[in-house]
C-alpha atoms as a PDB file:
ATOM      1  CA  UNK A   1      96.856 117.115   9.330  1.00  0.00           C
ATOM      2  CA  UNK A   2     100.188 118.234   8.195  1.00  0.00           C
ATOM      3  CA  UNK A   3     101.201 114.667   7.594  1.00  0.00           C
ATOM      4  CA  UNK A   4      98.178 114.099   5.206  1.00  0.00           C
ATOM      5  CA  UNK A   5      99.190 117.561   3.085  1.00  0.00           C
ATOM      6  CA  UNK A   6     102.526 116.238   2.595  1.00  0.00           C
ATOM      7  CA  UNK A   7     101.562 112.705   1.646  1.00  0.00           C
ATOM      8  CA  UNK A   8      99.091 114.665  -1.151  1.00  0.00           C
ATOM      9  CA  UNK A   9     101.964 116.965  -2.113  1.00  0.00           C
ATOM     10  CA  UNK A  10     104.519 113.750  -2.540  1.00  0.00           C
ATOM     11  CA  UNK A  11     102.078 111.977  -4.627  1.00  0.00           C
ATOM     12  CA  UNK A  12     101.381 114.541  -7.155  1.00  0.00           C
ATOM     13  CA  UNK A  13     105.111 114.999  -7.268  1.00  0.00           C
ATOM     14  CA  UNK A  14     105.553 111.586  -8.380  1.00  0.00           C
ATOM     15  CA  UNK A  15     102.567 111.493 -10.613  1.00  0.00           C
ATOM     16  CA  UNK A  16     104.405 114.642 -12.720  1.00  0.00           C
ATOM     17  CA  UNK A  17     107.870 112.811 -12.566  1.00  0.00           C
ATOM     18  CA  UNK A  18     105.727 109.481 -14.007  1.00  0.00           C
ATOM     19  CA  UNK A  19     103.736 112.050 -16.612  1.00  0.00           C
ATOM     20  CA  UNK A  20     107.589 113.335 -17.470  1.00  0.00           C
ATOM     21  CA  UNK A  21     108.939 109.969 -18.081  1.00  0.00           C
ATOM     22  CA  UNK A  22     105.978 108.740 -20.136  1.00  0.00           C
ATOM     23  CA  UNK A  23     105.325 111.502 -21.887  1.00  0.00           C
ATOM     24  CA  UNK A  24     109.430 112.484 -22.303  1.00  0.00           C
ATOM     25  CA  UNK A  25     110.558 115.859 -22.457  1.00  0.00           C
ATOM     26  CA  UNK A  26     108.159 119.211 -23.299  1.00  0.00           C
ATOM     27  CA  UNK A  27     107.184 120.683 -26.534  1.00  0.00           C
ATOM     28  CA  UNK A  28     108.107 124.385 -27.012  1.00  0.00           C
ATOM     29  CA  UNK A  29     104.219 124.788 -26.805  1.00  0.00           C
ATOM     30  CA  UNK A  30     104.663 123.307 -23.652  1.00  0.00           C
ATOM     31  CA  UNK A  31     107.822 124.927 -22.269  1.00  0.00           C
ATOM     32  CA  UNK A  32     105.944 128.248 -23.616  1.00  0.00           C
ATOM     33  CA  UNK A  33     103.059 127.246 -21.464  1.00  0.00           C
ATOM     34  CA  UNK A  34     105.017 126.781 -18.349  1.00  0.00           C
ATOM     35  CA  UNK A  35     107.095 130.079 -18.672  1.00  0.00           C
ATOM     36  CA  UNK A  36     103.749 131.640 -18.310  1.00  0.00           C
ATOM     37  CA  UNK A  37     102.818 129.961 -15.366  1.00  0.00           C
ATOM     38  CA  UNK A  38     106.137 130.709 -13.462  1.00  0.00           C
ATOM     39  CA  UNK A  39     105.807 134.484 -14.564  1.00  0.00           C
ATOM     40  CA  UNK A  40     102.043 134.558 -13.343  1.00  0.00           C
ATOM     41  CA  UNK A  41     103.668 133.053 -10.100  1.00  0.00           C
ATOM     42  CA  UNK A  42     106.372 135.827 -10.427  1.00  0.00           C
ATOM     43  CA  UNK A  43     103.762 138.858 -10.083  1.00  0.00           C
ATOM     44  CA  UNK A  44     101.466 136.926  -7.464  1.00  0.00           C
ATOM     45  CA  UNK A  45     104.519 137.195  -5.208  1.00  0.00           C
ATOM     46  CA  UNK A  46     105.404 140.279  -6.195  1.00  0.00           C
ATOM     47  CA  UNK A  47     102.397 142.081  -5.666  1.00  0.00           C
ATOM     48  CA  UNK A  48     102.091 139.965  -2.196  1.00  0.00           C
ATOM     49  CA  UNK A  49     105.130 141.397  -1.125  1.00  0.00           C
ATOM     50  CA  UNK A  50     104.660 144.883  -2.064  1.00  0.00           C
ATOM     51  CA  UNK A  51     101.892 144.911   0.035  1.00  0.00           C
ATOM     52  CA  UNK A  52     103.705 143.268   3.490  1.00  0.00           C
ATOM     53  CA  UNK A  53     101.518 140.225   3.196  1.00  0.00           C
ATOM     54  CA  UNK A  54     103.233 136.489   4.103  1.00  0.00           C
ATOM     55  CA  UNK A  55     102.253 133.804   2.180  1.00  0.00           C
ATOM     56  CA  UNK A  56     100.427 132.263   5.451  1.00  0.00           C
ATOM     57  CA  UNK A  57      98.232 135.745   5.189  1.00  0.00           C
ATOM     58  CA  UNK A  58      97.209 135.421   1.186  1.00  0.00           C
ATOM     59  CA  UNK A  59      96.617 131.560   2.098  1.00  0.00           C
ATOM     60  CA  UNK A  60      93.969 132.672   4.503  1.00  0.00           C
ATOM     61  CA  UNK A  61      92.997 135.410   2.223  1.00  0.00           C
ATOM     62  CA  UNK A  62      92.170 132.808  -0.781  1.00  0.00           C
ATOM     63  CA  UNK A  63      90.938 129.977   1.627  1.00  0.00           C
ATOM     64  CA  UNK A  64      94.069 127.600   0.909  1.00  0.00           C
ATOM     65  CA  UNK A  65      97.033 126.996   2.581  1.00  0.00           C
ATOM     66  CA  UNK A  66     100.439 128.298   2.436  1.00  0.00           C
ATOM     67  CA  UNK A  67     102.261 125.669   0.455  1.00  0.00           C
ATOM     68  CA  UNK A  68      99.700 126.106  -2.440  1.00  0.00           C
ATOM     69  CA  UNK A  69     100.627 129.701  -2.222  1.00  0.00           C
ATOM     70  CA  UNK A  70     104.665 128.772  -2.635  1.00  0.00           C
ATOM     71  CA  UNK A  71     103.836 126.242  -5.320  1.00  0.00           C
ATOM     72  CA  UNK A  72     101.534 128.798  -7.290  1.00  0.00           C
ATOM     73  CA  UNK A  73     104.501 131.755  -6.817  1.00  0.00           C
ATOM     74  CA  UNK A  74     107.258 129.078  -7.810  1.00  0.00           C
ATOM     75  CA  UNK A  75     105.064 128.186 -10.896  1.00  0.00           C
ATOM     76  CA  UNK A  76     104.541 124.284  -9.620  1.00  0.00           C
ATOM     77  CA  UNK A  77     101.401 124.543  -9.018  1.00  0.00           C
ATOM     78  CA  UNK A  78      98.696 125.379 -12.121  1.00  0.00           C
ATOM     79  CA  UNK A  79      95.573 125.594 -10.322  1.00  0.00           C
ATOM     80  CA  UNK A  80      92.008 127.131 -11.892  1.00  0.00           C
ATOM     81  CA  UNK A  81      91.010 130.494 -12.967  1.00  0.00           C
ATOM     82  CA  UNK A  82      88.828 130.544 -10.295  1.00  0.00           C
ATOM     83  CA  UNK A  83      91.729 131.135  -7.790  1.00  0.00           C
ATOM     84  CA  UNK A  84      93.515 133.227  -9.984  1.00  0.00           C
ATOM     85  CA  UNK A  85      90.577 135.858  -9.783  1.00  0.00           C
ATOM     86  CA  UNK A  86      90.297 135.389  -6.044  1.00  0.00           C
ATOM     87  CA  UNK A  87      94.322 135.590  -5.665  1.00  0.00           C
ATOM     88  CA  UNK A  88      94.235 138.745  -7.654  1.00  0.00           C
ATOM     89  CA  UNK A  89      91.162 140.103  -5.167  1.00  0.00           C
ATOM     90  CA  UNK A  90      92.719 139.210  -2.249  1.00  0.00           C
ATOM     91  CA  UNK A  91      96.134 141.528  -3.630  1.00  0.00           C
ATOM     92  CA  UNK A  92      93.675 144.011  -5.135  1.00  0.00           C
ATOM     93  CA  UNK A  93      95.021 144.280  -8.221  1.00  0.00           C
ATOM     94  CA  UNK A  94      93.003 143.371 -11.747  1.00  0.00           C
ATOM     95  CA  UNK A  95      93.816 139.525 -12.681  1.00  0.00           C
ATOM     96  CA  UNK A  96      95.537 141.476 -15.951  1.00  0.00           C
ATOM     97  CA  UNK A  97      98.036 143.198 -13.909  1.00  0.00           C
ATOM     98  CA  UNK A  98      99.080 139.824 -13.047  1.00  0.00           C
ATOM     99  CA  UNK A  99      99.294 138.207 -16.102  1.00  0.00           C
ATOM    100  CA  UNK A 100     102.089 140.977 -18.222  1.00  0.00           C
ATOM    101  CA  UNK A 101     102.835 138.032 -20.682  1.00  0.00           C
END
């Protein structure tokens, strides 16, 4: 249920703000890291625009739902290679054309 998603979404929310707080601040390797992550996000929704396609659409697409989809294109959400290949299928582009980094 939709309930049940957001509960899941709040807790790993607050599980990153404990990580933050017990871990402090990031390392430029770290802050390097997540730049890539938001530009990988950048081209996913790129591409999925370019191509008319809602997020709702790709979701289906990629078997996941459309939140995951906004968190991975906002660069909150670092999910596996895995999904990376079959996000890049899905827009039929190579998985390089996504990552220009």
């Amino acid at each position: 249920s939709i309930l049940r998603k957001l509960r899941v979404y709040v807790i790993y929310d607050l599980v990153l703000i404990r990580q933050h707080r017990t871990l402090g601040p990031m390392n430029d390797e770290q802050e390097k890291v997540q730049a890539r992550i938001h530009s990988l996000g950048q081209q996913i929704r790129a591409h999925r625009i370019a191509q008319n396609l809602s997020r709702q659409r790709l979701a289906l697409m990629v078997h996941t739902d459309q939140a995951v989809i906004a968190r991975i294109e906002a660069g909150k959400h670092n999910t596996g290679i895995a999904k990376y290949i079959e996000i890049a299928d899905a827009l039929d582009v190579p998985l390089g054309a996504l990552i220009n980094f």
